[in-house]
PDB file of N, CA and C in Angstrom:
ATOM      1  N   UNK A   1       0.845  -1.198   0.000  1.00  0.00           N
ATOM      2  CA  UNK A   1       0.000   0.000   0.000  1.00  0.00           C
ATOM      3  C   UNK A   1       0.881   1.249   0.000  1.00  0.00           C
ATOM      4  N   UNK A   2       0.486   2.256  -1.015  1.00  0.00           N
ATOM      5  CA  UNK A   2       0.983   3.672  -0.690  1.00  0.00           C
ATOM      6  C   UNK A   2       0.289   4.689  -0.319  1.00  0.00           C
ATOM      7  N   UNK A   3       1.107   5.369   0.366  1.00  0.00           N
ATOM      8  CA  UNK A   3       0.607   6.813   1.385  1.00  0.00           C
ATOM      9  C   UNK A   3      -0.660   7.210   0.500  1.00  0.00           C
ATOM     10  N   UNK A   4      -0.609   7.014  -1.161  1.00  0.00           N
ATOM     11  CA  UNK A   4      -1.937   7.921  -1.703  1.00  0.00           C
ATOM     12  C   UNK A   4      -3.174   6.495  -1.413  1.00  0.00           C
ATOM     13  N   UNK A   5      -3.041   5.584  -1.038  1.00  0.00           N
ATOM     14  CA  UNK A   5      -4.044   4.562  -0.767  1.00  0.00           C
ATOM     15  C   UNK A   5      -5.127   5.120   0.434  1.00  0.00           C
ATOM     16  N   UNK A   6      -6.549   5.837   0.054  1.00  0.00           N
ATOM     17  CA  UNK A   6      -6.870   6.063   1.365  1.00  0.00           C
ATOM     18  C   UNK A   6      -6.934   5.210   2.755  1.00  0.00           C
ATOM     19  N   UNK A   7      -6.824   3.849   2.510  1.00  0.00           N
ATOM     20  CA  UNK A   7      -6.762   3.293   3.720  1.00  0.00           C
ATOM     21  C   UNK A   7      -5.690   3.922   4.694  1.00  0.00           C
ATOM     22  N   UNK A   8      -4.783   3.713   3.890  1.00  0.00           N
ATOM     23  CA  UNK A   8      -3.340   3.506   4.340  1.00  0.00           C
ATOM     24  C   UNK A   8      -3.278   4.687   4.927  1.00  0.00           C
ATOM     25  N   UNK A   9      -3.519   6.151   4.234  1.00  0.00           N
ATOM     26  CA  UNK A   9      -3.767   7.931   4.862  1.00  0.00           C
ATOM     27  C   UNK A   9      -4.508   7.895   5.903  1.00  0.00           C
ATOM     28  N   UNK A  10      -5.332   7.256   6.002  1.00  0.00           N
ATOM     29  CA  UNK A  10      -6.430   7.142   6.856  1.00  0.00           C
ATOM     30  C   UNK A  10      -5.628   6.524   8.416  1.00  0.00           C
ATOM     31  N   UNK A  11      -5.050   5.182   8.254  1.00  0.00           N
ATOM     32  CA  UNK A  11      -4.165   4.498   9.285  1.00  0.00           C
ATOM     33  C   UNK A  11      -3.433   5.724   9.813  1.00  0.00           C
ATOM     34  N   UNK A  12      -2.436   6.310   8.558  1.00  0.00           N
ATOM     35  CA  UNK A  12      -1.239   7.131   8.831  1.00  0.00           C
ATOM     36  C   UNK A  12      -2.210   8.554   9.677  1.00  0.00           C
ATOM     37  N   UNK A  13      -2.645   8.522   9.760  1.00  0.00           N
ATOM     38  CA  UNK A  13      -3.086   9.905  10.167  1.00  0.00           C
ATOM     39  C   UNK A  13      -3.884   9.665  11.615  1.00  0.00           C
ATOM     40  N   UNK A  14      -4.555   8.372  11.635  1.00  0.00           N
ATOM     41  CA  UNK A  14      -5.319   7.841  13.180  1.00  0.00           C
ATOM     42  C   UNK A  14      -3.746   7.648  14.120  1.00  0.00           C
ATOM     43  N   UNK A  15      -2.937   7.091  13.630  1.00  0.00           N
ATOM     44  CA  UNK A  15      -1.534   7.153  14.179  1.00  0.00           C
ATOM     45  C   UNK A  15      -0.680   8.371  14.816  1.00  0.00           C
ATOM     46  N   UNK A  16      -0.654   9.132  14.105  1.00  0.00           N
ATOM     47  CA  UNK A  16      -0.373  10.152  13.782  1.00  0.00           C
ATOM     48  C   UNK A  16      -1.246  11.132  15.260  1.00  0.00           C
ATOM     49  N   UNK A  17      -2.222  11.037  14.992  1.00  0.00           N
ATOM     50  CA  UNK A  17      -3.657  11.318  16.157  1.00  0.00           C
ATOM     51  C   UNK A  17      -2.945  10.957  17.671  1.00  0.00           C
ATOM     52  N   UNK A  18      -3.115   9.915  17.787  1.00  0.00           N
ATOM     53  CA  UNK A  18      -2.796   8.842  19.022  1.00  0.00           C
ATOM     54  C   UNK A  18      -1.334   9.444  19.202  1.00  0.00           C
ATOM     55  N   UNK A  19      -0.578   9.487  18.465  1.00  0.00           N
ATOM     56  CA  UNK A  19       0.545   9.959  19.500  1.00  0.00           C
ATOM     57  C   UNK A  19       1.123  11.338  19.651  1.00  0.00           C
ATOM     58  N   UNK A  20       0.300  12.388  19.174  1.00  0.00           N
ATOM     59  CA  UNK A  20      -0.055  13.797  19.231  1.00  0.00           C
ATOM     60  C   UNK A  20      -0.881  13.782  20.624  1.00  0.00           C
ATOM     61  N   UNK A  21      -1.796  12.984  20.744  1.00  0.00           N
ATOM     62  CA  UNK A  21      -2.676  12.840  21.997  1.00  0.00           C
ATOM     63  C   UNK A  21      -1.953  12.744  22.962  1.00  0.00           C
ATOM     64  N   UNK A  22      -1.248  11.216  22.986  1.00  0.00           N
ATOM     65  CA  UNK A  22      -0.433  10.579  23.990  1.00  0.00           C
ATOM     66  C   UNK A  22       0.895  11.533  24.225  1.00  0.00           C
ATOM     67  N   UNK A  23       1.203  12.525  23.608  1.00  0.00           N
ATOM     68  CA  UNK A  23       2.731  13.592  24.074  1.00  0.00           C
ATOM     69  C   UNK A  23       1.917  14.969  24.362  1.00  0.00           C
ATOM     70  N   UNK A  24       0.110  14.942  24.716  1.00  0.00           N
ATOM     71  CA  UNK A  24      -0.717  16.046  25.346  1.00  0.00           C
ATOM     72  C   UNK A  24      -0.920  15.515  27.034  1.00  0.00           C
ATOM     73  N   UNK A  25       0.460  16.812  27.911  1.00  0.00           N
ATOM     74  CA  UNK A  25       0.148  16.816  28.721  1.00  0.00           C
ATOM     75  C   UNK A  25      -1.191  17.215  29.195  1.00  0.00           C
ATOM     76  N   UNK A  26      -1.911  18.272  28.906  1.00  0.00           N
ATOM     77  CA  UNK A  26      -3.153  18.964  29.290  1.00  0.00           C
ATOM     78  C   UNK A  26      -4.416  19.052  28.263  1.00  0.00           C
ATOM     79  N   UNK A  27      -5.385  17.968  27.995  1.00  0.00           N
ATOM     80  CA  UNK A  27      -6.215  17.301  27.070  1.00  0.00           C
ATOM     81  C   UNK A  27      -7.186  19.074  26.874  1.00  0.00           C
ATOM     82  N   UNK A  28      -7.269  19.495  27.863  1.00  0.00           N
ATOM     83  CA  UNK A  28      -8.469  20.161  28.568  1.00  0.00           C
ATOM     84  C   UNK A  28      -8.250  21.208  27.912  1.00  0.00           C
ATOM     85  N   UNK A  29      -6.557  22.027  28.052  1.00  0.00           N
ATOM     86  CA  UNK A  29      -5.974  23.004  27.707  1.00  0.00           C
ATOM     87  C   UNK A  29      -5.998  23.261  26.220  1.00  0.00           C
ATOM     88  N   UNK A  30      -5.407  22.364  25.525  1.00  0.00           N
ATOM     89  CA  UNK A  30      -5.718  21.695  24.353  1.00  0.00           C
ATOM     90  C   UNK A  30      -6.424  21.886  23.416  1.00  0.00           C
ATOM     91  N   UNK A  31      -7.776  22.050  24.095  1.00  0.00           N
ATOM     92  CA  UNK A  31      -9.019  22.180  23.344  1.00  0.00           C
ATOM     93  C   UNK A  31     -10.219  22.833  23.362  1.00  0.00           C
ATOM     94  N   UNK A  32      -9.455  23.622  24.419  1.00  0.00           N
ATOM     95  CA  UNK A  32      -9.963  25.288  25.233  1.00  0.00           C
ATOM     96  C   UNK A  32     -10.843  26.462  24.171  1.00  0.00           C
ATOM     97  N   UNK A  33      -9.881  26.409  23.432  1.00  0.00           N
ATOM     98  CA  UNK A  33     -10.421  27.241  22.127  1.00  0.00           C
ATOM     99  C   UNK A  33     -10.908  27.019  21.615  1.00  0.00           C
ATOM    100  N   UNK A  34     -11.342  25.824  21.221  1.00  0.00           N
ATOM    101  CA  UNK A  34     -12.466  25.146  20.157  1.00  0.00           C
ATOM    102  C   UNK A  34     -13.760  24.954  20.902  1.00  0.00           C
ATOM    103  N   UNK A  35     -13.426  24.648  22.318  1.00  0.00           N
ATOM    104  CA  UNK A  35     -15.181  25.023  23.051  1.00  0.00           C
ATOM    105  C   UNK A  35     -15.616  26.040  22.984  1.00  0.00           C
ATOM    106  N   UNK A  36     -14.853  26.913  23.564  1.00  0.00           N
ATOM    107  CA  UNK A  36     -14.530  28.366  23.370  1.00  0.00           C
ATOM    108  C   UNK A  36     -15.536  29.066  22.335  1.00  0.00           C
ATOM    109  N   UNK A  37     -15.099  28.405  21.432  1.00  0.00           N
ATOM    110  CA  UNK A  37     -15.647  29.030  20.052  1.00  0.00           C
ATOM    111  C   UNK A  37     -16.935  28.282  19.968  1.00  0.00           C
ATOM    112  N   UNK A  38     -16.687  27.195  20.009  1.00  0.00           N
ATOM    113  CA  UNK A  38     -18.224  26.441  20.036  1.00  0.00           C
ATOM    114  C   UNK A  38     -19.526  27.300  20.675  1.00  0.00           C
ATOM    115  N   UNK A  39     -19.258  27.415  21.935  1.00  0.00           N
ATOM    116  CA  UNK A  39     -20.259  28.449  22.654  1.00  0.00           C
ATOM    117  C   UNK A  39     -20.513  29.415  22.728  1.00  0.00           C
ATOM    118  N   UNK A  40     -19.453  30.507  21.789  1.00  0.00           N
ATOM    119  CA  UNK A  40     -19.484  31.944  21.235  1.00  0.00           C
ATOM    120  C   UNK A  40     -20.732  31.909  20.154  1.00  0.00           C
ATOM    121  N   UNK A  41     -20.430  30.422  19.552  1.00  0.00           N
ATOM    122  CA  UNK A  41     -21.314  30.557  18.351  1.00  0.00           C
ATOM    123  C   UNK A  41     -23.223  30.510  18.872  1.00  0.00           C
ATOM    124  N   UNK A  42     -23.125  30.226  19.574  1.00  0.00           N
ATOM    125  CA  UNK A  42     -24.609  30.106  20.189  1.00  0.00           C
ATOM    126  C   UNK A  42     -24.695  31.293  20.960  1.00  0.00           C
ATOM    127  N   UNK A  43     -23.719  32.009  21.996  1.00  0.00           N
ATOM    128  CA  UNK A  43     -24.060  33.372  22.197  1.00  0.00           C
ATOM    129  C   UNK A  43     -24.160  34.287  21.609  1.00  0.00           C
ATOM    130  N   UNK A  44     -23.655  34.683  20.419  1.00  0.00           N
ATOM    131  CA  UNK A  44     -23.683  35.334  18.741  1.00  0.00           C
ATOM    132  C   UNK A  44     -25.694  35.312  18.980  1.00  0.00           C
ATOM    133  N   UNK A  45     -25.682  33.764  19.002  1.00  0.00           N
ATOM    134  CA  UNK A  45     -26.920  34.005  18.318  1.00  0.00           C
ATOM    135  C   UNK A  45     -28.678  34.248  19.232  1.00  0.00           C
ATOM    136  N   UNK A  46     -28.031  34.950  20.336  1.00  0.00           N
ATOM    137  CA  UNK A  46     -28.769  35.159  21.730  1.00  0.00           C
ATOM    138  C   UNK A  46     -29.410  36.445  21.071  1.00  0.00           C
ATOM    139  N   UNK A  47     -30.679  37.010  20.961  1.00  0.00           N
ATOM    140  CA  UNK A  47     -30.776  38.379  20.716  1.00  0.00           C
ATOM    141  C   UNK A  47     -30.510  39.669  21.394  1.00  0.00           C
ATOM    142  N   UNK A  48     -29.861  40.340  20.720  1.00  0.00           N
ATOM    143  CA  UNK A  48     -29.154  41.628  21.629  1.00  0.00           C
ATOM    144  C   UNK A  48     -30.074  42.240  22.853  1.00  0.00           C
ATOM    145  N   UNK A  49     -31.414  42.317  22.687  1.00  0.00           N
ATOM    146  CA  UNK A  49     -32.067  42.826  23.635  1.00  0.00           C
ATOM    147  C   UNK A  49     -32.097  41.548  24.967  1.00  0.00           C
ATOM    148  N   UNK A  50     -31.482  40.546  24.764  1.00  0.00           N
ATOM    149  CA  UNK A  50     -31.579  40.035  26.114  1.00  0.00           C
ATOM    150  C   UNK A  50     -30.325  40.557  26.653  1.00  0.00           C
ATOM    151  N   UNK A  51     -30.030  41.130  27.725  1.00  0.00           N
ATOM    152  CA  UNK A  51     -28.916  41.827  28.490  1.00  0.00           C
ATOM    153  C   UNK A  51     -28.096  41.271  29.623  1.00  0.00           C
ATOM    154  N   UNK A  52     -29.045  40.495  30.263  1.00  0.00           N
ATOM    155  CA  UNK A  52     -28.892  40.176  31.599  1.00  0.00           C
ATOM    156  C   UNK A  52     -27.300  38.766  31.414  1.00  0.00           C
ATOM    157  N   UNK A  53     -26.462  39.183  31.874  1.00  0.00           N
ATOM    158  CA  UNK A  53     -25.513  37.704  31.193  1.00  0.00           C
ATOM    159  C   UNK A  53     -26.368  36.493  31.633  1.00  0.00           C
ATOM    160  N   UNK A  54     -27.057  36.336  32.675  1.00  0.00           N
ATOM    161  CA  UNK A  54     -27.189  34.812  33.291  1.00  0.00           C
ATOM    162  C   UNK A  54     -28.408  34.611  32.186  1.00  0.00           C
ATOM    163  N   UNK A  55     -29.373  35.473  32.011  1.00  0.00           N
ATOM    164  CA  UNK A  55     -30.259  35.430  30.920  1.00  0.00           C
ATOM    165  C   UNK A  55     -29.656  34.854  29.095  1.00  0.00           C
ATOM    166  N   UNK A  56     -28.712  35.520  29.262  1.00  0.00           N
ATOM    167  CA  UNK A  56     -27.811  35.233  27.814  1.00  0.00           C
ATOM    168  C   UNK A  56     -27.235  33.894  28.005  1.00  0.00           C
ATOM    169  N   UNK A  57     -26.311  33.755  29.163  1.00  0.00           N
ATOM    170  CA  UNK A  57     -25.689  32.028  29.152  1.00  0.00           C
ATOM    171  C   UNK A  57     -26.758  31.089  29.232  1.00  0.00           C
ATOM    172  N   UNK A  58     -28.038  31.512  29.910  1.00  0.00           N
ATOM    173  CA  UNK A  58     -29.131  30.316  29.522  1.00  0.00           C
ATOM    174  C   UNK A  58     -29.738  30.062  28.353  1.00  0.00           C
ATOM    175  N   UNK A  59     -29.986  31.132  27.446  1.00  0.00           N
ATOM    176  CA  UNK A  59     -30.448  31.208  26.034  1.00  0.00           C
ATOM    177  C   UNK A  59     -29.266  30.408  25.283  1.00  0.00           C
ATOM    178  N   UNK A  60     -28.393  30.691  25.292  1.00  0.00           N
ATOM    179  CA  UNK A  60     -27.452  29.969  24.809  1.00  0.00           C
ATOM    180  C   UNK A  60     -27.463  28.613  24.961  1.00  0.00           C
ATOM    181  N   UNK A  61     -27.350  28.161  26.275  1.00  0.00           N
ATOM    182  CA  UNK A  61     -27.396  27.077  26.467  1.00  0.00           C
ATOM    183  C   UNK A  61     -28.674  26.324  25.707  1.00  0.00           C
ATOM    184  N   UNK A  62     -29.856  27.129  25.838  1.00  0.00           N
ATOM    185  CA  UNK A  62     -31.008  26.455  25.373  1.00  0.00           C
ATOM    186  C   UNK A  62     -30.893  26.108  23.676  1.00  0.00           C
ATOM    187  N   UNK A  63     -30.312  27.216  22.978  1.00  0.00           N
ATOM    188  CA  UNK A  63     -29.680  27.195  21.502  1.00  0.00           C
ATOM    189  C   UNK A  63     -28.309  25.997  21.613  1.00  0.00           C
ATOM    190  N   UNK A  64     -27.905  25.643  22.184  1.00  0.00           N
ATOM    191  CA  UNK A  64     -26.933  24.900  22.135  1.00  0.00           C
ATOM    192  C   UNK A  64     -27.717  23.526  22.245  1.00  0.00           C
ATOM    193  N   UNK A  65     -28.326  23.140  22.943  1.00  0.00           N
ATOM    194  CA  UNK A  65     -29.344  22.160  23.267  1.00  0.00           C
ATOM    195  C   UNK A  65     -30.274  22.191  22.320  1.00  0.00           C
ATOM    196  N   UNK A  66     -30.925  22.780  21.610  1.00  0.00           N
ATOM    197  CA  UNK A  66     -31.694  22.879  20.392  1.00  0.00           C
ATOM    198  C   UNK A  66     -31.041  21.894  18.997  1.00  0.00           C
ATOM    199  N   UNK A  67     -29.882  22.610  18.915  1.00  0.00           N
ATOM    200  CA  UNK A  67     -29.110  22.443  18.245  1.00  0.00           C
ATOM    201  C   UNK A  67     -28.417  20.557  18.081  1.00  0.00           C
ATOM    202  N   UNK A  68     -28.031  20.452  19.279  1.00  0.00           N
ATOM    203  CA  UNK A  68     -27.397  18.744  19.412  1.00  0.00           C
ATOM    204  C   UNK A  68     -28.524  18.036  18.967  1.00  0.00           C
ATOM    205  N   UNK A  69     -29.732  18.609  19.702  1.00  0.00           N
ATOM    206  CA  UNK A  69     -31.051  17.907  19.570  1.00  0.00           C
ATOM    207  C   UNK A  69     -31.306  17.061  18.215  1.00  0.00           C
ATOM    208  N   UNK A  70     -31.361  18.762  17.673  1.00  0.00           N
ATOM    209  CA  UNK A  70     -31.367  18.453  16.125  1.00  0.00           C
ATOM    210  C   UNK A  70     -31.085  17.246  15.260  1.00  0.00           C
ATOM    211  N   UNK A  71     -29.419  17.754  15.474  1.00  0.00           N
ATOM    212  CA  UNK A  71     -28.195  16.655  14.853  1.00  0.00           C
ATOM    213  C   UNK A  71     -28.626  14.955  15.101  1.00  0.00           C
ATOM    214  N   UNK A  72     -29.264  15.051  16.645  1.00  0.00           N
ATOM    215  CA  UNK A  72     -29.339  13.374  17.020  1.00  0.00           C
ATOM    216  C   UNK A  72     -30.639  12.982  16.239  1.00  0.00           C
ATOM    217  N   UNK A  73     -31.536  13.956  16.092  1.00  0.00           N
ATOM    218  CA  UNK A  73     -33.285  13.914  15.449  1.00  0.00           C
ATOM    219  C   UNK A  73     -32.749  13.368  13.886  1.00  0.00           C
ATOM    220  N   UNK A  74     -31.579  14.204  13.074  1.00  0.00           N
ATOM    221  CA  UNK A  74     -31.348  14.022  11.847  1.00  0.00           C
ATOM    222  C   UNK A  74     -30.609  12.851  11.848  1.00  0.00           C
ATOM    223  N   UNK A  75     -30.114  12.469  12.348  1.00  0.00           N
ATOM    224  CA  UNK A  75     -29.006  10.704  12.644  1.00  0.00           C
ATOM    225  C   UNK A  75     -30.215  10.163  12.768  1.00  0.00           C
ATOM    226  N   UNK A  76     -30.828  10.026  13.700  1.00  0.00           N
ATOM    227  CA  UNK A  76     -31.802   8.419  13.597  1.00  0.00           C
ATOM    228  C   UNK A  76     -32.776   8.871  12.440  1.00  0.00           C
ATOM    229  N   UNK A  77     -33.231   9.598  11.925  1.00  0.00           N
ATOM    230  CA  UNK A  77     -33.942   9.470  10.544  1.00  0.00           C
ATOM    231  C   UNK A  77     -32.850   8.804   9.723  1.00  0.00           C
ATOM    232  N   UNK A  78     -31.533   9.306  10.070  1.00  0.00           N
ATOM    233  CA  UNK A  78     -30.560   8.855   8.870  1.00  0.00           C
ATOM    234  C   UNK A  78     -30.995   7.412   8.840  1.00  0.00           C
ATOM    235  N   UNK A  79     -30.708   6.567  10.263  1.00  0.00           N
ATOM    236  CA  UNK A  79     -30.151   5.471  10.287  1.00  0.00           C
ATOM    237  C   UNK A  79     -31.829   4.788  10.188  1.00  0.00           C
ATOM    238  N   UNK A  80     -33.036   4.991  10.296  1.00  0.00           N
ATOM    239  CA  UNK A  80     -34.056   4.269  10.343  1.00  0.00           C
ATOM    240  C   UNK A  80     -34.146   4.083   8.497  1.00  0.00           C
ATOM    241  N   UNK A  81     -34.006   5.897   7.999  1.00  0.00           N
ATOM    242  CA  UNK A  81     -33.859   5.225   6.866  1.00  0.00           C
ATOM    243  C   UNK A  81     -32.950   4.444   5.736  1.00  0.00           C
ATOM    244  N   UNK A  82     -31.701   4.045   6.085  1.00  0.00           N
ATOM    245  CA  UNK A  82     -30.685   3.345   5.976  1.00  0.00           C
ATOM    246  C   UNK A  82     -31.470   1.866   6.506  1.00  0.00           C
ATOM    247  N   UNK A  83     -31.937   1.804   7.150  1.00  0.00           N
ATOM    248  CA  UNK A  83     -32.575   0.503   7.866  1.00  0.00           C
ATOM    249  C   UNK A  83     -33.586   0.080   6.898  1.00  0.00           C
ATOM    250  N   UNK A  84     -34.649   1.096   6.681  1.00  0.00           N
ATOM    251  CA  UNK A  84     -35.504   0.914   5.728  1.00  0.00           C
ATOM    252  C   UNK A  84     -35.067  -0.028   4.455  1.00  0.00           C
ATOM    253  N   UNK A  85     -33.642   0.936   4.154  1.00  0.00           N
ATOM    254  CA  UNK A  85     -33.634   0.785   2.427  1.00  0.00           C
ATOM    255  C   UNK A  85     -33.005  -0.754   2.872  1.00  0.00           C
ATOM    256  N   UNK A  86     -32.415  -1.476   3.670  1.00  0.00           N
ATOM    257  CA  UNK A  86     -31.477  -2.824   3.831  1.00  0.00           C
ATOM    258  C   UNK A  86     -32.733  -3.791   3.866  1.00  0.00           C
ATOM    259  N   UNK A  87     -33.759  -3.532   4.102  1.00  0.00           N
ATOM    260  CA  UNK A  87     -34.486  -4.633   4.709  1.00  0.00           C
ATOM    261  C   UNK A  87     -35.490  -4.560   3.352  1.00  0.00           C
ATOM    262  N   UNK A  88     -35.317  -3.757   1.982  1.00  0.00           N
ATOM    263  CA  UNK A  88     -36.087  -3.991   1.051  1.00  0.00           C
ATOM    264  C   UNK A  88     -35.684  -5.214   0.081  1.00  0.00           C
TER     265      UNK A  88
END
């Protein structure tokens, strides 16, 4: 197999993963910024007239929770209808 074989990119790069991980002293630190940003993106979308912060971090939260909701609502349609089409 060569490096352009996607398996093989695919291996080289889960590898690659794992010991980038395994030489991360601080997992938490790490990945600070990408939550970070994750939850900016749902306070962005709080409407300006709510003011109050504890009012805003709960809207958020509730948009953040909306949101996963979603994603898991659109997966099991995926997978019922993936199920559907196997059993025709």
């Amino acid at each position: 197999m060569s490096a352009k074989d996607p398996a093989d990119r695919s291996l080289i790069a889960s590898i690659a993963a794992h010991i980038s991980w395994g030489r991360t002293p601080n997992r938490a630190a790490r990945t600070e910024a990408a939550r970070q940003a994750a939850l900016d993106r749902f306070e962005a979308q709080v409407p300006p007239e709510v003011v109050d912060p504890a009012a805003r971090a709960a809207a958020a939260e509730n948009l953040r929770r909306a949101y996963y909701k979603t994603l898991a609502r659109k997966s099991a349609q995926a997978r019922k209808a993936k199920k559907a089409k196997l059993l025709r």
